[in-house]
C-alpha atoms as a PDB file:
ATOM      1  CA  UNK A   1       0.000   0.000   0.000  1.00  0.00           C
ATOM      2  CA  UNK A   2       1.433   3.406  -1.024  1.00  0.00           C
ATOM      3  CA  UNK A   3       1.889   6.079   1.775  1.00  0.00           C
ATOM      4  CA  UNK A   4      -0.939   8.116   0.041  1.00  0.00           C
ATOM      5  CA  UNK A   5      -3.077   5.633   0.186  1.00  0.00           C
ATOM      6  CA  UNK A   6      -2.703   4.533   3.682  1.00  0.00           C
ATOM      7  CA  UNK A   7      -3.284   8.274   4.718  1.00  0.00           C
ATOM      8  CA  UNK A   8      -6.432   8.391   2.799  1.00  0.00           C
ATOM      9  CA  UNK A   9      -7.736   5.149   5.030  1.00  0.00           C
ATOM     10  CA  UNK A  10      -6.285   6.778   8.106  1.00  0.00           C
ATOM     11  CA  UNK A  11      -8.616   9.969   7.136  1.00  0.00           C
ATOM     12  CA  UNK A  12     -11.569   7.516   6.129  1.00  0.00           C
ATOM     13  CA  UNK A  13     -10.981   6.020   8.998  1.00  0.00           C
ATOM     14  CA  UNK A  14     -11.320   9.631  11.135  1.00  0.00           C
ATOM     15  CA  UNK A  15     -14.528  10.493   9.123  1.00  0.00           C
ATOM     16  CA  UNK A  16     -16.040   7.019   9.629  1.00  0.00           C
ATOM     17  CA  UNK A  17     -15.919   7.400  13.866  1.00  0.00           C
ATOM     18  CA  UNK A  18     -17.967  10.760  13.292  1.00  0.00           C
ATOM     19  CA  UNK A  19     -20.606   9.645  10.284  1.00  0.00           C
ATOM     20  CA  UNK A  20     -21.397   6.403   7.835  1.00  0.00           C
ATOM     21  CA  UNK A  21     -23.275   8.992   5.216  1.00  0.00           C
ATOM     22  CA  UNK A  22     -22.184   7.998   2.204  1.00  0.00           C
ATOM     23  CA  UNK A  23     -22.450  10.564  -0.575  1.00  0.00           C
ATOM     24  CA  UNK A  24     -23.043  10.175  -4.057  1.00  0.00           C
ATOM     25  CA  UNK A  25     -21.968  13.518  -5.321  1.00  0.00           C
ATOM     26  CA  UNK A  26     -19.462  15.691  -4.139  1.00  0.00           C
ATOM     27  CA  UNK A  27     -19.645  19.389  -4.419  1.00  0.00           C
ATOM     28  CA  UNK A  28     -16.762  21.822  -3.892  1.00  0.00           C
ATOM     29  CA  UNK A  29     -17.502  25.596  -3.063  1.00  0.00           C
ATOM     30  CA  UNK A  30     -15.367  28.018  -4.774  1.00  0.00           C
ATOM     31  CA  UNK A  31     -14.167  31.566  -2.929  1.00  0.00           C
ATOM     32  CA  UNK A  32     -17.454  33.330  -1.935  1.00  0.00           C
ATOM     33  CA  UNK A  33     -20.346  30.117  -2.985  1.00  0.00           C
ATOM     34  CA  UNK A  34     -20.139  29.122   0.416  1.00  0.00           C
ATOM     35  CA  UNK A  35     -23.817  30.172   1.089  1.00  0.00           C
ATOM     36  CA  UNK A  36     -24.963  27.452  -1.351  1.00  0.00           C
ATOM     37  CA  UNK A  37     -24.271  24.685   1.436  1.00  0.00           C
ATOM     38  CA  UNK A  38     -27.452  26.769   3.177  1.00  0.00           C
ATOM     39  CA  UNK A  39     -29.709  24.775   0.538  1.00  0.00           C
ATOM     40  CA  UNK A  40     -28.406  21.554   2.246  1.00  0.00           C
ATOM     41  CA  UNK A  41     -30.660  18.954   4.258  1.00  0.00           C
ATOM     42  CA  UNK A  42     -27.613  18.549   6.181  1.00  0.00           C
ATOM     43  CA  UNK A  43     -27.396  15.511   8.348  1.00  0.00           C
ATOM     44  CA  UNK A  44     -23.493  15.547   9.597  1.00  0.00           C
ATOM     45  CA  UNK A  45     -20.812  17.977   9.477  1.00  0.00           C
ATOM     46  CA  UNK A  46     -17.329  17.459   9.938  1.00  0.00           C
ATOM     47  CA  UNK A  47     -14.631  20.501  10.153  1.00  0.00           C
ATOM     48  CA  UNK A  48     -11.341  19.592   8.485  1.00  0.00           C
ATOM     49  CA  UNK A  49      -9.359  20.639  11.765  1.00  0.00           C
ATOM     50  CA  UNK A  50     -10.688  17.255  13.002  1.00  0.00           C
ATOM     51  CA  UNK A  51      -9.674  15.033  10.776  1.00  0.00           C
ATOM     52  CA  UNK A  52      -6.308  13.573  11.178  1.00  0.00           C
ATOM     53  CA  UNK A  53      -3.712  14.397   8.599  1.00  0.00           C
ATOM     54  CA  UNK A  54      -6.216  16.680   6.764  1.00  0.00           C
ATOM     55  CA  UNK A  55      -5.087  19.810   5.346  1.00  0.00           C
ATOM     56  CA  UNK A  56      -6.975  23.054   6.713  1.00  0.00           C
ATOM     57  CA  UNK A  57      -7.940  25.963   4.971  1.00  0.00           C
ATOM     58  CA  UNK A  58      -6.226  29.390   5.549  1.00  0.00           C
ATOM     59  CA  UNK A  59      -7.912  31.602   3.090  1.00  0.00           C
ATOM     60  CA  UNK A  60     -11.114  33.956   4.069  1.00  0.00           C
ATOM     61  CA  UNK A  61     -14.283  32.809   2.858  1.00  0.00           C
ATOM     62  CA  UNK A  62     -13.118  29.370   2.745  1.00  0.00           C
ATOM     63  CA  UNK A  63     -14.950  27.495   6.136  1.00  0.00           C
ATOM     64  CA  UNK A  64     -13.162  24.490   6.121  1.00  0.00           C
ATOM     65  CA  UNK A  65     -15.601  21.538   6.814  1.00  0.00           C
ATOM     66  CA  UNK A  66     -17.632  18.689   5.081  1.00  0.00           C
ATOM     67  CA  UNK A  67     -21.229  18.850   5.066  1.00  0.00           C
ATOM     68  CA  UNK A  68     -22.986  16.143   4.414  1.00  0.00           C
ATOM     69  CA  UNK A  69     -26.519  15.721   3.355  1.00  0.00           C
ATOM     70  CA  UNK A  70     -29.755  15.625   1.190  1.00  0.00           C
ATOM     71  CA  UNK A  71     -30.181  18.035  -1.822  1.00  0.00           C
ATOM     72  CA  UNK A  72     -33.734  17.140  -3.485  1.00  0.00           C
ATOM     73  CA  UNK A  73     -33.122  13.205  -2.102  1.00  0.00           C
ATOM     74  CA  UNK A  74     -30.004  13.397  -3.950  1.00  0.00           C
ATOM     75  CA  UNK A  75     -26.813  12.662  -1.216  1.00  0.00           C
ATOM     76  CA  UNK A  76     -24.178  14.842  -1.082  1.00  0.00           C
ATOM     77  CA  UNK A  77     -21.036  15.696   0.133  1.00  0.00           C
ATOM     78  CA  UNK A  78     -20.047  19.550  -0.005  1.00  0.00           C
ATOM     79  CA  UNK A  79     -16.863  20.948   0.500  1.00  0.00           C
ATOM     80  CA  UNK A  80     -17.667  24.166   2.179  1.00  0.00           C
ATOM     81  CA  UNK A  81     -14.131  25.580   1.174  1.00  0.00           C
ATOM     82  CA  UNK A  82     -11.305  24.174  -0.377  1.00  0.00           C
ATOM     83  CA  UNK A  83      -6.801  23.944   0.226  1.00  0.00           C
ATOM     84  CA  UNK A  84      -4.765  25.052  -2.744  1.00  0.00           C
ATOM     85  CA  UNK A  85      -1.070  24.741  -3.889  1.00  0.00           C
ATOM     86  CA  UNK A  86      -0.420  28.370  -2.663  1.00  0.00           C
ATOM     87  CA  UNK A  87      -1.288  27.960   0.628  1.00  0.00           C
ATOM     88  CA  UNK A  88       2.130  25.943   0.835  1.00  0.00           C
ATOM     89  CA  UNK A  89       0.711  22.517   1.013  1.00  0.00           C
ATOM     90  CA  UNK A  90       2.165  19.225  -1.272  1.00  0.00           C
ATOM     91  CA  UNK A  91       0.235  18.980  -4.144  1.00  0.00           C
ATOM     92  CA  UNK A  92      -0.765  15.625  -3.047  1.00  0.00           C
ATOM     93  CA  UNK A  93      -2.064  17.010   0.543  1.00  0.00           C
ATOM     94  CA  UNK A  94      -4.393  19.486  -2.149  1.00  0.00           C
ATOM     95  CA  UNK A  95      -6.539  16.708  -4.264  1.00  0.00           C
ATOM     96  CA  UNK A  96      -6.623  14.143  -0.518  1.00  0.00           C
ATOM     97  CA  UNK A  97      -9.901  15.786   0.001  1.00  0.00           C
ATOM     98  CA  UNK A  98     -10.940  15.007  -3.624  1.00  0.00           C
ATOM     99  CA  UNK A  99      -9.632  11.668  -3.479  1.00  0.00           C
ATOM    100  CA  UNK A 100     -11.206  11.249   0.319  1.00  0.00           C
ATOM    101  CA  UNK A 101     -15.032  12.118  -1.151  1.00  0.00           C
ATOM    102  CA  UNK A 102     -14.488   9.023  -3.882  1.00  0.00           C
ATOM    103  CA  UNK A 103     -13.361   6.847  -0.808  1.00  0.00           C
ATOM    104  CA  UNK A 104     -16.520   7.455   0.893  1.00  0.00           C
ATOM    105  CA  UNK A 105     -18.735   6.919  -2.330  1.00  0.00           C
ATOM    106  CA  UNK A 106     -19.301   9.542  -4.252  1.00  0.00           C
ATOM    107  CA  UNK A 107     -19.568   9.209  -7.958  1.00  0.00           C
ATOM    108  CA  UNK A 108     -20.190  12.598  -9.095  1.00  0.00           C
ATOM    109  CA  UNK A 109     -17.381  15.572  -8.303  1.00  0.00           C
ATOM    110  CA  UNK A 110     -18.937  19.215  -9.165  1.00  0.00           C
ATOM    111  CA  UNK A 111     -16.277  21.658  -9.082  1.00  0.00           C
ATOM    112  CA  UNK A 112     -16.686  25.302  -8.958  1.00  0.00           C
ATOM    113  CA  UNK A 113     -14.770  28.458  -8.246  1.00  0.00           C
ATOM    114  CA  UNK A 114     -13.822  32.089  -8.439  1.00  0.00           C
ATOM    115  CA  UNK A 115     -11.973  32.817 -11.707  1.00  0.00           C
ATOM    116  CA  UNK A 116     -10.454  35.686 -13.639  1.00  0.00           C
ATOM    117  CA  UNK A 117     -11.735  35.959 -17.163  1.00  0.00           C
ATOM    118  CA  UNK A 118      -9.619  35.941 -19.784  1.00  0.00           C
ATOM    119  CA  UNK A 119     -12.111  36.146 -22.429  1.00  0.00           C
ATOM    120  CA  UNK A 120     -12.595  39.412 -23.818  1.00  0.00           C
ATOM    121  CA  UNK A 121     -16.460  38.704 -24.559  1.00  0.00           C
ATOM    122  CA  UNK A 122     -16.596  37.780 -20.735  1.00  0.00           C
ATOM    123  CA  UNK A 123     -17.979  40.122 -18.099  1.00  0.00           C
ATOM    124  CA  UNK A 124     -17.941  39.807 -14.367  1.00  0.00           C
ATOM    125  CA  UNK A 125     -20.987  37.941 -12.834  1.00  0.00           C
ATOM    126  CA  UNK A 126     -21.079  35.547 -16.013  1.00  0.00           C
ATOM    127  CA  UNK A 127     -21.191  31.270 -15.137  1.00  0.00           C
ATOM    128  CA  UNK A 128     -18.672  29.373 -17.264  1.00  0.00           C
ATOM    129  CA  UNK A 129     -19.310  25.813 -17.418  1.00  0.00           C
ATOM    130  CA  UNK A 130     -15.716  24.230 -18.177  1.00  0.00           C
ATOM    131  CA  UNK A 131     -15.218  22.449 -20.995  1.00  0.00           C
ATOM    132  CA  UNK A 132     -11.584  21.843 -20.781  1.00  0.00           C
ATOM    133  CA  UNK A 133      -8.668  22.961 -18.220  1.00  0.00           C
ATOM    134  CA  UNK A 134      -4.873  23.773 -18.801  1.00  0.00           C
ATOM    135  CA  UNK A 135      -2.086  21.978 -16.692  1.00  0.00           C
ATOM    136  CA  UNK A 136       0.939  23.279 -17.256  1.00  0.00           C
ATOM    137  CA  UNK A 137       1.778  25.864 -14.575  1.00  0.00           C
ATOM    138  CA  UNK A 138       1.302  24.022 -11.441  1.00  0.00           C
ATOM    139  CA  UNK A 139       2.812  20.465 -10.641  1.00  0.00           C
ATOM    140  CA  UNK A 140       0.594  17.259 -11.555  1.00  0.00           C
ATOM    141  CA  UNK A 141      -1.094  15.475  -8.286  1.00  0.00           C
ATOM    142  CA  UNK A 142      -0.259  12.357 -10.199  1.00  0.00           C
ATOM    143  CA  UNK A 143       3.737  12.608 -10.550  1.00  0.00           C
ATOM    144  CA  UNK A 144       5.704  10.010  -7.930  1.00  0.00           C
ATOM    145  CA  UNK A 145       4.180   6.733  -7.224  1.00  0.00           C
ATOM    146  CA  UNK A 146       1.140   5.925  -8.287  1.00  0.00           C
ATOM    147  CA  UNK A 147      -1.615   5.168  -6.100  1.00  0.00           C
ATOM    148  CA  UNK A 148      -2.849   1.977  -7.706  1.00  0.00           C
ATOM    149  CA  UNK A 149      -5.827   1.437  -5.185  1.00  0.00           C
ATOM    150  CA  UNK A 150      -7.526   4.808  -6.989  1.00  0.00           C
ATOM    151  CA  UNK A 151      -6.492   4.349 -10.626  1.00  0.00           C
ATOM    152  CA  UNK A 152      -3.798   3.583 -13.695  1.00  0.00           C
ATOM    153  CA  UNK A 153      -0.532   4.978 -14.143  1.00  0.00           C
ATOM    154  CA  UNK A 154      -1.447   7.000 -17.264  1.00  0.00           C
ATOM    155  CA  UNK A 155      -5.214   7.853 -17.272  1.00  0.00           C
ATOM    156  CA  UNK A 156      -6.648   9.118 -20.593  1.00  0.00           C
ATOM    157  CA  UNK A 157      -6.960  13.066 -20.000  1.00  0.00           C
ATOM    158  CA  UNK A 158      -9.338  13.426 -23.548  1.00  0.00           C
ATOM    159  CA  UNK A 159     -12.716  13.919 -21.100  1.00  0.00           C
ATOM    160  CA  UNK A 160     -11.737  15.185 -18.204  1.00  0.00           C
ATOM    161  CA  UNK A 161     -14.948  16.967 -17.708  1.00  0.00           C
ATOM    162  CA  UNK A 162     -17.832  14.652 -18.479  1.00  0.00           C
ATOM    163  CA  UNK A 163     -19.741  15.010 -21.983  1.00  0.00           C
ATOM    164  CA  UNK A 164     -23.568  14.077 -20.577  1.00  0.00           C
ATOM    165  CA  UNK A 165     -23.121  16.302 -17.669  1.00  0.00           C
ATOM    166  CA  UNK A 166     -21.765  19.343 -19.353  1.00  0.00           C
ATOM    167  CA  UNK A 167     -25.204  18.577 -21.912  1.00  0.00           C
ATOM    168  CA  UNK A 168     -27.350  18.322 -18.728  1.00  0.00           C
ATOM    169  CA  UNK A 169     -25.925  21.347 -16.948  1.00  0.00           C
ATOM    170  CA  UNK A 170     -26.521  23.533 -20.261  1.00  0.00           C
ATOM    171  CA  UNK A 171     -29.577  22.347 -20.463  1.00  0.00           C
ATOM    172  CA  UNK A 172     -30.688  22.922 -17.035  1.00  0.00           C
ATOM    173  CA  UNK A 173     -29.170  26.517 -17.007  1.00  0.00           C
ATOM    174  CA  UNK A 174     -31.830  27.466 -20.337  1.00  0.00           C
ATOM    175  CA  UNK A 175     -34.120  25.647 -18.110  1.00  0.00           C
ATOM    176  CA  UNK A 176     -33.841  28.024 -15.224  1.00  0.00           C
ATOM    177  CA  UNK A 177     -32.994  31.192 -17.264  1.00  0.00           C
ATOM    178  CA  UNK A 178     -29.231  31.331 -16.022  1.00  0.00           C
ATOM    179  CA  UNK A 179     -26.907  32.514 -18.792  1.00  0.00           C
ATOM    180  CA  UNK A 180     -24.409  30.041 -19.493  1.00  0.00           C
ATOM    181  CA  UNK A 181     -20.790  31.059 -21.027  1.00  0.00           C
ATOM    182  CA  UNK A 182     -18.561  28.244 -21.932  1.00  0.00           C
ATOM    183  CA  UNK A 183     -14.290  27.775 -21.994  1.00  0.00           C
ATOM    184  CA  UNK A 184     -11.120  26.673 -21.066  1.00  0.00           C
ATOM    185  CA  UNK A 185     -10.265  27.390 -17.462  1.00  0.00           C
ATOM    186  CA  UNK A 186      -6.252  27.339 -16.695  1.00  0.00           C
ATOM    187  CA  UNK A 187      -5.059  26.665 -12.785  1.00  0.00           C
ATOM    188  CA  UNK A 188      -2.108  28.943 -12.290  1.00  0.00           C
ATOM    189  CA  UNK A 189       0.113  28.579  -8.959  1.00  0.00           C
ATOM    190  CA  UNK A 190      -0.674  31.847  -6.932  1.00  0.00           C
ATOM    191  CA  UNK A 191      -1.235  33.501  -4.935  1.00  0.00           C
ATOM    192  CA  UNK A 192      -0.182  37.017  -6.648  1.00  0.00           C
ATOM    193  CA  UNK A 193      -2.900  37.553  -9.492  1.00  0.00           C
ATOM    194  CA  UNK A 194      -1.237  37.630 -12.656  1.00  0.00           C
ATOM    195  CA  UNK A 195       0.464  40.089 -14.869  1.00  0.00           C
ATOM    196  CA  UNK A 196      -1.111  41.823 -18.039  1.00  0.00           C
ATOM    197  CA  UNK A 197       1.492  39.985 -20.283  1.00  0.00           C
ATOM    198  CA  UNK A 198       0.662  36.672 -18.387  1.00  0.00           C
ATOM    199  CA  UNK A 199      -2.816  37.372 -19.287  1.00  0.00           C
ATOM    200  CA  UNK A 200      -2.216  38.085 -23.109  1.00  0.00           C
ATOM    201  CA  UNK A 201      -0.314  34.727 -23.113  1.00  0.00           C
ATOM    202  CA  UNK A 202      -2.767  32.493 -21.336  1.00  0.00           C
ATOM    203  CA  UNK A 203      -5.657  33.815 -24.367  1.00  0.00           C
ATOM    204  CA  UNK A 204      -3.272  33.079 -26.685  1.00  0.00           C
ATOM    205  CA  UNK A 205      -3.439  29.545 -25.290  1.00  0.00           C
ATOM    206  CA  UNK A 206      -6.594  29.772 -25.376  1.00  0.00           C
ATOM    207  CA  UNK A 207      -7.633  30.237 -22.136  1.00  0.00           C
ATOM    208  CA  UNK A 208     -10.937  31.901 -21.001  1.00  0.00           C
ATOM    209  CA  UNK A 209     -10.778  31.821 -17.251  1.00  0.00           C
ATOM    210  CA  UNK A 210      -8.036  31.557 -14.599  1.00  0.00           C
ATOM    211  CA  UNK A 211      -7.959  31.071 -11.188  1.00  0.00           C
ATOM    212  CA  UNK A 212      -6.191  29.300  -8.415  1.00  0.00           C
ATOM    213  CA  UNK A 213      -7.617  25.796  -7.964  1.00  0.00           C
ATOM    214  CA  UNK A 214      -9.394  23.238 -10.092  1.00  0.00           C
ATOM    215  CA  UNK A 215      -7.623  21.398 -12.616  1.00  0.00           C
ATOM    216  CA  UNK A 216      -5.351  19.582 -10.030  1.00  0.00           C
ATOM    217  CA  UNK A 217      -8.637  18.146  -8.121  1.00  0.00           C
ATOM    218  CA  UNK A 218     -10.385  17.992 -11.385  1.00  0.00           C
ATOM    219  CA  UNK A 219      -7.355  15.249 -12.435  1.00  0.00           C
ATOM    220  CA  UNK A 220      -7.462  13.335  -9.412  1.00  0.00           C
ATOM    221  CA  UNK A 221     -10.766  12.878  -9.951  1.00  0.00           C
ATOM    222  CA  UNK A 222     -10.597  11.447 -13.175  1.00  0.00           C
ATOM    223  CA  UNK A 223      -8.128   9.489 -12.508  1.00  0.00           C
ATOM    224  CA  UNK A 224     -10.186   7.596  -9.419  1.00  0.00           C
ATOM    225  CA  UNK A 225     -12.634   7.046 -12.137  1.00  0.00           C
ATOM    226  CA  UNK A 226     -14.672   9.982 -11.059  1.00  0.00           C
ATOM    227  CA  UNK A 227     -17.254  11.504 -13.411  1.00  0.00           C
ATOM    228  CA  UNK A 228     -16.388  15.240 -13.256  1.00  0.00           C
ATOM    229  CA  UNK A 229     -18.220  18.705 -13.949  1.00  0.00           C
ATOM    230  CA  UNK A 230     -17.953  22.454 -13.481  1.00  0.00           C
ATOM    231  CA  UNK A 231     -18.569  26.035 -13.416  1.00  0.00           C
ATOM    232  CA  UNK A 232     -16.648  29.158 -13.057  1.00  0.00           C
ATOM    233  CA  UNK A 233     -18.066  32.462 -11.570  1.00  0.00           C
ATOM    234  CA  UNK A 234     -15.981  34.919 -13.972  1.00  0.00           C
ATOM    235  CA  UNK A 235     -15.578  37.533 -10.481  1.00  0.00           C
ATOM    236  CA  UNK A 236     -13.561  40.078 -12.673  1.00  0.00           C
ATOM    237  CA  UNK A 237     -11.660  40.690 -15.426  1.00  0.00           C
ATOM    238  CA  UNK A 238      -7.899  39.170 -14.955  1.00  0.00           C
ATOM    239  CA  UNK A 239      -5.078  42.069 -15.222  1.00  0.00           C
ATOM    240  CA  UNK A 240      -4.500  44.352 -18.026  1.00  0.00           C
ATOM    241  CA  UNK A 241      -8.033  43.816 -19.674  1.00  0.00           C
ATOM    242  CA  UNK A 242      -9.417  46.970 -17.390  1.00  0.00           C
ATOM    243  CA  UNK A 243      -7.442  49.778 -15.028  1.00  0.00           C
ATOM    244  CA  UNK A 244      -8.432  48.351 -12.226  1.00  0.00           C
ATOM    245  CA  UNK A 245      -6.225  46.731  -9.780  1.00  0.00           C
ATOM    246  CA  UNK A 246      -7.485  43.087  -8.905  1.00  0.00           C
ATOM    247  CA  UNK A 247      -8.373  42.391  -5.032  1.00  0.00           C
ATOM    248  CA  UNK A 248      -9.643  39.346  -3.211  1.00  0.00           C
ATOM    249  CA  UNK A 249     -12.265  41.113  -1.863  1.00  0.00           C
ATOM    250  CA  UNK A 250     -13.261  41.946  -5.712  1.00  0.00           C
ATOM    251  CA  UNK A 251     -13.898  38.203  -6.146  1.00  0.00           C
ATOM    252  CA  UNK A 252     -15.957  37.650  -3.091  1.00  0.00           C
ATOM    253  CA  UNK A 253     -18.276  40.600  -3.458  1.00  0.00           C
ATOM    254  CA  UNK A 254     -19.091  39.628  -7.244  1.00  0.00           C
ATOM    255  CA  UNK A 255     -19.171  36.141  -6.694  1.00  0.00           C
ATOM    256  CA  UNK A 256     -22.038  36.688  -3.714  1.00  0.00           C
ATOM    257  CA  UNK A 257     -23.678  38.683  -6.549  1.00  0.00           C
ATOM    258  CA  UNK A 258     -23.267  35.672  -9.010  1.00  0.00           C
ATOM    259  CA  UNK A 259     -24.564  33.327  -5.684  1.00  0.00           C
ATOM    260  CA  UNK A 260     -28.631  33.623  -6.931  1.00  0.00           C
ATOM    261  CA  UNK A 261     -27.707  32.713 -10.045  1.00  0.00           C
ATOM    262  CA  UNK A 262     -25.417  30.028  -9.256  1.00  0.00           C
ATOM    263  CA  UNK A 263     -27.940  28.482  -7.060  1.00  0.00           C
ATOM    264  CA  UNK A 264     -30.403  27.892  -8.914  1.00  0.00           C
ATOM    265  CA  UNK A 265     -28.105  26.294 -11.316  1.00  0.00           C
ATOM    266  CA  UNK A 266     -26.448  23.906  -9.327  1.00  0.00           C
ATOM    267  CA  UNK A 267     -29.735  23.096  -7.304  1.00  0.00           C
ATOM    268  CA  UNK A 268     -31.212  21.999 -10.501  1.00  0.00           C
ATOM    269  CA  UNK A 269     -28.171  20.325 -12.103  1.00  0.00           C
ATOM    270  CA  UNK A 270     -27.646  18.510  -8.841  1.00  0.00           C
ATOM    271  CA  UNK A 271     -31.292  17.046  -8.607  1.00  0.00           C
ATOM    272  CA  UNK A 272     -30.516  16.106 -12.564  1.00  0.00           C
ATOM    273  CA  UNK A 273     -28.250  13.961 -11.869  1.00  0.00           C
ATOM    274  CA  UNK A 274     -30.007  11.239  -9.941  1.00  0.00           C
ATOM    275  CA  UNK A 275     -29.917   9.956 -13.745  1.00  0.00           C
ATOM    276  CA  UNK A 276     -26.184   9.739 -13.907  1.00  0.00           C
ATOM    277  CA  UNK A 277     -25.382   7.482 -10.807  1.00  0.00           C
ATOM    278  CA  UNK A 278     -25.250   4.093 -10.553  1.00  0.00           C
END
């Protein structure tokens, strides 16, 4: 057994003494979506501090605990804030939640967050779903030995984020009225925002959103054989596209303006996909 994998039992193990809910999908809450978990039957929550070996998060707006419970019958997990690489934890330390939701049965991962957009046809308070991510400038949760217990060496990277769902969620979002943009999203390292000439780089890329967090859970999850989603709340445009300087602040107070919106999206997306679990 790899020393990974033995530290996700050991936190299994740590979530098991305090609840047997087993989820069937698992939500993450992106910087200032924290309200959603309000919409929550909850049954059991567990704060990260409490779990052995768990990383904790450090960054405002970001609660740091499981809730688990009942969204229209449908049961979830929700990560009511998230770790990232910047707050100076191993990559691997940053996807163990991600990993420890599949360990505990969930099928489903719905990822979300606060992102920059990079789009020029993009404005802040627009929903992106994701229809692809770009890797290549932070470290992949996969490199070292491979956890064999979760998945393959080399997992195929051509779907990352699942066909059906993506069809579902667009559907659903005409469905409730919610305008839907869709892009690339690229994970950079952080935590300094990033420069205009970054920015011009990144669309040439093809970016359409950045932001902090995502793609690194997003490939842990495929590679447990996880069927993955999600949706960016474009909370301003990323440096150089407008004079103003960025702020954190910026992204919470437009992302709680996005949070009626985002909602009623997810509420309906999640209740959707009863048809998509086993």
């Amino acid at each position: 057994m790899s020393a990974v994998y033995e530290k996700l039992e050991n936190c299994l193990k740590c979530v098991r003494e305090k609840t047997s809910f087993s989820p069937k999908v698992a939500i993450v809450l992106g910087s200032g979506l924290g309200d959603f978990a309000d919409n929550i039957d909850i049954v059991c929550e567990v704060s990260y501090s409490d779990i052995q070996g768990f990383p904790v998060s450090t960054v405002p707006g970001h609660a740091g605990k499981y809730i688990f419970g009942y969204l229209d019958e449908v049961p979830v997990v929700c990560m009511k804030g998230r770790v990232h690489f910047y707050e100076g934890y191993d990559v691997k330390d940053v996807v163990l939640p991600i990993r420890l939701m599949k360990m505990m049965g969930a099928q489903i991962l719905v990822l979300t967050n606060a992102a920059g957009g990079v789009n020029a046809n993009f404005k802040a308070g627009d929903l992106m779903l994701i229809k692809d991510h770009i890797s290549l400038f932070v470290p992949n949760p996969l490199a070292g030995e491979n956890v064999d217990e979760l998945g393959v060496r080399f997992p195929d990277m051509s779907t990352i984020y699942n066909k059906e769902l993506q069809n579902m969620i667009k559907k659903t979002g005409y469905e409730q009225g919610v305008c839907l943009q869709e892009g690339v999203y690229t994970q950079v390292s952080g935590p300094s925002f990033e420069s205009p000439a970054e920015i011009r780089m990144l669309r040439t890329l093809g970016t359409d959103a950045v932001g902090m967090s995502t793609v690194i859970e997003a490939i842990a999850a495929n590679h447990a054989g996880m069927k993955v989603c999600g949706v960016s709340c474009i909370c301003n445009l990323a440096a150089g596209m407008t004079i103003n300087p960025l702020s954190h602040e910026e992204v919470q107070e437009a992302a709680n303006k996005a949070s009626v919106d985002f909602r009623k999206l997810l509420m309906a997306s999640v209740k959707n996909m009863k048809d998509f679990l086993e």
